[in-house]
Protein backbone atom coordinates (compact mmCIF):
# COMPACT_ATOMS: atom_id res chain seq x y z
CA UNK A 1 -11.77 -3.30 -3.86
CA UNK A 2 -10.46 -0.69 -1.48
CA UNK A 3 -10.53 2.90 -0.71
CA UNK A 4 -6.98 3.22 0.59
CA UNK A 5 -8.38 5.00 3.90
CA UNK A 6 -6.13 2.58 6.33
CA UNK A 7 -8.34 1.39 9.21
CA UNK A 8 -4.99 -0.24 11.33
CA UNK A 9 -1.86 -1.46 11.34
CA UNK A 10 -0.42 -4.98 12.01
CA UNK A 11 2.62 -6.39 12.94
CA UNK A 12 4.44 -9.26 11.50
CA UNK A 13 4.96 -11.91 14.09
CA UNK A 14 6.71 -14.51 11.64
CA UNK A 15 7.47 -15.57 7.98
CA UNK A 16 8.01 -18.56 6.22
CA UNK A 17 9.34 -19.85 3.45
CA UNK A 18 7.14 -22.29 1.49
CA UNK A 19 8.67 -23.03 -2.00
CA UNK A 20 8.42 -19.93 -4.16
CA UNK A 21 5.72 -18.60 -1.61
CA UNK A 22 5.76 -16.29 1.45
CA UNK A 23 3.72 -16.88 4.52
CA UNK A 24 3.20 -14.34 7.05
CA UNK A 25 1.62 -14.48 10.43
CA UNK A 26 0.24 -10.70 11.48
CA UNK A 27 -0.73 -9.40 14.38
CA UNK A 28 -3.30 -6.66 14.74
CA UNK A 29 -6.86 -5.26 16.79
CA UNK A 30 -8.31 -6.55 13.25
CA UNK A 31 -7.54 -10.26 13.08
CA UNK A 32 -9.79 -11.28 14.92
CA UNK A 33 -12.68 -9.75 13.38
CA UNK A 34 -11.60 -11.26 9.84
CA UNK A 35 -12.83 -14.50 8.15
CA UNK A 36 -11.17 -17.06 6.19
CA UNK A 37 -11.09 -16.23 2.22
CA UNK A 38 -11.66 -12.25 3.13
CA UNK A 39 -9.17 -10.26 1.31
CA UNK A 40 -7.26 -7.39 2.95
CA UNK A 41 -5.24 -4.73 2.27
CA UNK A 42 -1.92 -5.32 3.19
CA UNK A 43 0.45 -2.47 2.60
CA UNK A 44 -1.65 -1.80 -0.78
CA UNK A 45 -1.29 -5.56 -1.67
CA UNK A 46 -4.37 -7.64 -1.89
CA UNK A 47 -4.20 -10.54 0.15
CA UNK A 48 -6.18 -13.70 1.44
CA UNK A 49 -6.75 -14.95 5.30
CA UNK A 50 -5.65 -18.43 5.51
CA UNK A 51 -6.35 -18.62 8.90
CA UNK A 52 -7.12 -16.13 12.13
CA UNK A 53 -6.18 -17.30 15.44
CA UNK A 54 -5.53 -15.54 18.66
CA UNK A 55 -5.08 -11.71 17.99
CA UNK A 56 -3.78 -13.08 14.29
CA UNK A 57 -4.21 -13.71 10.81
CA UNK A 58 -1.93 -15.65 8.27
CA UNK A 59 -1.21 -14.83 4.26
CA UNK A 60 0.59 -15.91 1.85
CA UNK A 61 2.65 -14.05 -1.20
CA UNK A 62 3.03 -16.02 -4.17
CA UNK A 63 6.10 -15.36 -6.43
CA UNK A 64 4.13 -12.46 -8.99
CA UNK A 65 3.20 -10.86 -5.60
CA UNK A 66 6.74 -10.69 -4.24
CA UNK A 67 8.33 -9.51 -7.56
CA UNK A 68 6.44 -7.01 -8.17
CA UNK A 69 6.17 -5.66 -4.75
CA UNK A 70 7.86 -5.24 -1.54
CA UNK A 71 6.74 -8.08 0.02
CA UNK A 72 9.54 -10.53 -0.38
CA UNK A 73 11.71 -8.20 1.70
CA UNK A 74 9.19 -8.20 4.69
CA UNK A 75 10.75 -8.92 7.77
CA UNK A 76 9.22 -10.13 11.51
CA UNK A 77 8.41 -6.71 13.62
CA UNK A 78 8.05 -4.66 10.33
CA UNK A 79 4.50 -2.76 10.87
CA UNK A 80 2.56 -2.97 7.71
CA UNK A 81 -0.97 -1.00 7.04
CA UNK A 82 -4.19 -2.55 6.99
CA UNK A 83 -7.92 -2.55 5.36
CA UNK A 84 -10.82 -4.36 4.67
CA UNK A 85 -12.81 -4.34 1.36
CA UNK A 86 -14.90 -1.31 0.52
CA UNK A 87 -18.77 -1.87 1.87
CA UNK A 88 -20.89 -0.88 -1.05
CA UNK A 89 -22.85 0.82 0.73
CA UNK A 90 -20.11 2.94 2.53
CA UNK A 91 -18.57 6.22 1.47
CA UNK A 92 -15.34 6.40 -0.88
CA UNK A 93 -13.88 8.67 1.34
CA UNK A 94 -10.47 7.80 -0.65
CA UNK A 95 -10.19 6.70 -4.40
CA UNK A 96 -10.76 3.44 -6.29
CA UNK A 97 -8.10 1.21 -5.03
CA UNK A 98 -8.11 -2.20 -5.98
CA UNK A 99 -4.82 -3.56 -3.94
CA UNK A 100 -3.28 -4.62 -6.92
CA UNK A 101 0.16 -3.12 -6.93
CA UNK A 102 1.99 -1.61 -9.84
CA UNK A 103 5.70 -1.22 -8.96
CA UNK A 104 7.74 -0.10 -5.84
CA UNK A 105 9.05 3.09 -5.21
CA UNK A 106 12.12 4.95 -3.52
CA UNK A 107 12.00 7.49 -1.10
CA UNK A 108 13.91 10.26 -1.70
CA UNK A 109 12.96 12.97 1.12
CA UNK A 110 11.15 13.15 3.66
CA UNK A 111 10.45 16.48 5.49
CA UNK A 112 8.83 18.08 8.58
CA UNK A 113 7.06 21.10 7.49
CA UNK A 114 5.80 22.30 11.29
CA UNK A 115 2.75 20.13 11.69
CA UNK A 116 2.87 18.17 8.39
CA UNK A 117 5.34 15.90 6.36
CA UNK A 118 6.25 15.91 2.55
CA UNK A 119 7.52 12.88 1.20
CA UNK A 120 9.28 12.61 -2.55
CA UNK A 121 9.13 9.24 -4.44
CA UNK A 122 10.97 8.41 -7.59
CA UNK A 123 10.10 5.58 -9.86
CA UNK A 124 10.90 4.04 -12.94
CA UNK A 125 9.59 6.64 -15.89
CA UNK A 126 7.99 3.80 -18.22
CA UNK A 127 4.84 4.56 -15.55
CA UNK A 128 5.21 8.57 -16.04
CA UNK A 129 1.87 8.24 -18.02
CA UNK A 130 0.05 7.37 -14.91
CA UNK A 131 0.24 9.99 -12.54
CA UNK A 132 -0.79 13.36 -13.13
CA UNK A 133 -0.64 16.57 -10.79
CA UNK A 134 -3.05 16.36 -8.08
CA UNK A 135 -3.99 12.81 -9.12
CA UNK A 136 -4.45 9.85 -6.75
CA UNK A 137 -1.95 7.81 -5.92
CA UNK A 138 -2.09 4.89 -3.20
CA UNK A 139 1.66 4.47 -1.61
CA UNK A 140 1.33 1.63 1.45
CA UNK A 141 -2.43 1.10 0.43
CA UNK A 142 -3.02 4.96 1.58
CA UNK A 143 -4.63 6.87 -0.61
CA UNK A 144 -2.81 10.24 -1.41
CA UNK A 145 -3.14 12.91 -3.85
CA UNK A 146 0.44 13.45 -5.85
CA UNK A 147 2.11 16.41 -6.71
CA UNK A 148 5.33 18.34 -8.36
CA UNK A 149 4.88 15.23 -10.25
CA UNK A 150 7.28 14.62 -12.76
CA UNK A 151 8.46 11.86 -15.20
CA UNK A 152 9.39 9.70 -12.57
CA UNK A 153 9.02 11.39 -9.83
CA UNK A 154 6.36 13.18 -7.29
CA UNK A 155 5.67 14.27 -3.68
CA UNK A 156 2.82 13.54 -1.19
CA UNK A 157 1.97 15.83 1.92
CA UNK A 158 0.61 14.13 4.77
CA UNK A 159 -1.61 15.21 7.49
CA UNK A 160 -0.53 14.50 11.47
CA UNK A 161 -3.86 12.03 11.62
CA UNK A 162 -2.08 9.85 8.64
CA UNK A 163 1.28 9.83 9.95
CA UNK A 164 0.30 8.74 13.21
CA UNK A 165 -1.86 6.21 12.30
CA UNK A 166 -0.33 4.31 9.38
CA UNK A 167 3.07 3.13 8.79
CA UNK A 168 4.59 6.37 6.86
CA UNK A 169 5.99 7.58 9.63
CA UNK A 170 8.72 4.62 9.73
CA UNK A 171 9.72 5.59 5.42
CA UNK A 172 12.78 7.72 5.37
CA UNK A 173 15.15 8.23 2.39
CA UNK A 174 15.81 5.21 0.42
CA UNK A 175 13.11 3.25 1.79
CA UNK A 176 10.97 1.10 -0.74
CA UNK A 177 7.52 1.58 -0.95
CA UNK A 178 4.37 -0.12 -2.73
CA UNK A 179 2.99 2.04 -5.66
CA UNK A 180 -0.59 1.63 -7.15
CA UNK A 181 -1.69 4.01 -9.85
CA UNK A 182 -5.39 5.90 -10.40
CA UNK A 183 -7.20 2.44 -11.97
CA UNK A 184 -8.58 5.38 -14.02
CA UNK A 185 -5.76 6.46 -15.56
CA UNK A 186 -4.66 2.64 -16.42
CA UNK A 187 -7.69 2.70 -18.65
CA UNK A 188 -7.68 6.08 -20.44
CA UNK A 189 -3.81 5.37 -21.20
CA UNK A 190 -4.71 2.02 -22.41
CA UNK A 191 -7.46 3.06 -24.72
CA UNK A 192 -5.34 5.86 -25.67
CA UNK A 193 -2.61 3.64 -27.38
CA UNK A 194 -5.27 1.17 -28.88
């Protein structure tokens, strides 16, 4: 479980292809502070260490991981967000995030507003039930509060400490982005329709 407050960013260094799998070696100031079997935040996708060595840490994506996200179109260089699990005894300074991801997203703006940026997503309606004005939404494992939300549609504002230290400075229009819903809201609409 997460709290979609990223702690760093990473850098893929290389990917393989191992059957229907992914592999990815990343490099960040975290690897080597992780352990084998921990699982991290990568992006808003939940992921294991296989291994850490020298400044790096390897994962793999199996094929439910890299439909449903946008993992399979990851690409050596691309710099991809990162955090560990929530300590239980920490503060949720974000929202339940569990690094299970939903769907992908589109960008479709991205503006400077003088000392802040407002980013518009659109995706597909069939999830319009799980977003609600001034809800939380995690996009890239950050956790975000949505707005002039719509029925497939909303906008995020971000502050200058997120932008610079995360990887939503490098979305413009008609990038793809990683989209995980309130956990909350998955179980109120679920109990709603039994």
């Amino acid at each position: 479980m997460f709290t979609g407050i990223i702690e760093n960013t990473g850098k893929i260094e290389e990917v393989l292809s191992v059957g229907t799998n992914k592999t990815f070696w990343i490099s960040s100031p975290l690897s080597n502070e992780l352990k084998v079997d921990q699982s991290l935040s990568h992006n808003g996708v939940c992921l294991t260490v296989e291994e850490v060595k020298e400044g790096m840490h390897r994962v793999t994506a199996i094929a439910e991981t890299l439909e449903k996200t946008d993992v399979g179109d990851w690409e050596k260089d691309k710099l991809i967000n990162l955090e560990r699990c929530m300590l239980i005894n920490g503060r949720l300074d974000g929202h339940i995030v569990q690094g299970h991801v939903d769907t992908t997203a589109v960008c479709l703006a991205s503006t400077e507003k003088d000392g802040s940026w407002e980013f518009q997503f659109e995706f597909d309606e069939k999830f319009k039930t799980l977003i609600i004005e001034k809800g939380s939404v995690c996009i890239n494992g950050i956790s975000l509060t949505a707005y002039n939300v719509t029925d497939n549609s909303f906008c995020v504002a971000i502050v200058p400490y997120t932008y610079y230290h995360t990887n939503i400075k490098n979305i413009s229009v008609n990038s793809t982005i990683n989209i995980e819903f309130d956990i909350l809201g998955k179980y109120i609409a679920r109990i709603m329709k039994s």
